[in-house]
Protein backbone atom coordinates (compact mmCIF):
# COMPACT_ATOMS: atom_id res chain seq x y z
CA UNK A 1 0.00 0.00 0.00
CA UNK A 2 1.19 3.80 -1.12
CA UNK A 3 1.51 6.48 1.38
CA UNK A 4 -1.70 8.80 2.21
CA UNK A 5 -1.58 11.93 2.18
CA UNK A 6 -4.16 14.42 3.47
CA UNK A 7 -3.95 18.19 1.66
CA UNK A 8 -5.33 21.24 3.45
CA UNK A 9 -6.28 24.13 1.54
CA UNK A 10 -5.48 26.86 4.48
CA UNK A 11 -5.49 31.05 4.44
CA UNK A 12 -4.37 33.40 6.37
CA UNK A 13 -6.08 36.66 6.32
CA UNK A 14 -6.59 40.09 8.16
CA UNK A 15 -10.33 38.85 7.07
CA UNK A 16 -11.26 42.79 5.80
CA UNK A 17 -12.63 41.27 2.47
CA UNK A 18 -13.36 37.97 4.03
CA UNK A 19 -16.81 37.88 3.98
CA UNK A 20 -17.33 39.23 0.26
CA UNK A 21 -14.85 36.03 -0.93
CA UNK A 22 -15.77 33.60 1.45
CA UNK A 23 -18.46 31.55 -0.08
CA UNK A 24 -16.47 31.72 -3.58
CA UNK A 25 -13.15 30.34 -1.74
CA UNK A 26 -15.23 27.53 -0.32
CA UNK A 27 -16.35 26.24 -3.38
CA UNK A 28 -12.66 26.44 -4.60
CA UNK A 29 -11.64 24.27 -1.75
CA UNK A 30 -10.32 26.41 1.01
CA UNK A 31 -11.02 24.35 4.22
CA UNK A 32 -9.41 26.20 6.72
CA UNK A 33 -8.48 30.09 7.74
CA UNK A 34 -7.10 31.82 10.26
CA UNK A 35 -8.14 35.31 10.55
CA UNK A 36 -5.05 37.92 12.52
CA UNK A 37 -7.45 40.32 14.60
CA UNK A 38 -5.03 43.51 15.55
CA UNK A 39 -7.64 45.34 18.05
CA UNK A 40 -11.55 45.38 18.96
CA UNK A 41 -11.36 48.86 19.38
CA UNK A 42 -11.66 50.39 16.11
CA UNK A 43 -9.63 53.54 16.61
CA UNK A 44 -6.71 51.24 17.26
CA UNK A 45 -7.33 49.24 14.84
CA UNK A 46 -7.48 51.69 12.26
CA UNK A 47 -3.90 52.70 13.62
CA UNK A 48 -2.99 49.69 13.24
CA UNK A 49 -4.12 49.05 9.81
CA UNK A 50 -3.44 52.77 7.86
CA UNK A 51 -7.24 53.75 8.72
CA UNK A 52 -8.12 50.38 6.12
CA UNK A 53 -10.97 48.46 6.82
CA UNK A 54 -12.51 47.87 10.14
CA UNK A 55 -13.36 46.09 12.56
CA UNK A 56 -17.09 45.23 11.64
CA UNK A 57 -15.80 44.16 8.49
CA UNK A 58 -13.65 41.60 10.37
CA UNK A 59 -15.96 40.50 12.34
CA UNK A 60 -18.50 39.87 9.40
CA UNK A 61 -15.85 38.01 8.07
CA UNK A 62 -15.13 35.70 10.54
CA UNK A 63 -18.68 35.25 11.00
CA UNK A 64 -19.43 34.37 7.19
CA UNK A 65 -16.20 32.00 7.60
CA UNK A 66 -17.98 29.99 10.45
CA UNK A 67 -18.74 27.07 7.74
CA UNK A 68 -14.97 26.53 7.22
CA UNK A 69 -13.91 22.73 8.90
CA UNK A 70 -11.32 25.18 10.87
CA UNK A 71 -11.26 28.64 11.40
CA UNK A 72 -8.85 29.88 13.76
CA UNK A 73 -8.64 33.71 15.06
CA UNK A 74 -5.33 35.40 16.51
CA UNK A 75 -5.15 38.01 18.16
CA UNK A 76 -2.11 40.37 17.68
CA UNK A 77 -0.16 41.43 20.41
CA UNK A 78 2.40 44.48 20.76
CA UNK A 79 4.84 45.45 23.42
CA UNK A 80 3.83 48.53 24.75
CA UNK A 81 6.20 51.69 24.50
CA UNK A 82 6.68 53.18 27.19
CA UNK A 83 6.00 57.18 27.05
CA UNK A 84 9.17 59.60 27.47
């Protein structure tokens, strides 16, 4: 008997146009995404990101990505600077 071999299609993805794409990458056989979440509150977010996108998108982009077999969302973390 031969090997077996199990292939993932997997993203990663700040998930801002994630729920516009996410059906169509479904049917092209994405199973998986992870979704990189840099704040909940959106003025730090939008420092974070060049004031692109926002959080509501994100979040309706994780929720359209709910029918995924994984989806897995990170949160980013920075060391804070300390004020001179």
């Amino acid at each position: 008997p031969g090997d077996l071999y199990v292939v993932f299609h997997v993203r990663t993805t700040n998930g801002s146009l994630l729920k516009k794409h996410a059906e169509a990458l479904s049917k092209a056989g994405l199973s998986r995404v992870t979704v990189s979440l840099d704040s909940l509150d959106e003025v730090r977010f939008q420092e974070l990101n060049g004031n692109r996108g926002s959080v509501k998108r994100v979040l309706e982009g994780i929720e359209a990505a709910c029918g995924y077999d994984r989806l897995t969302v990170f949160p980013v973390y920075f060391r804070k600077k300390r004020r001179q």
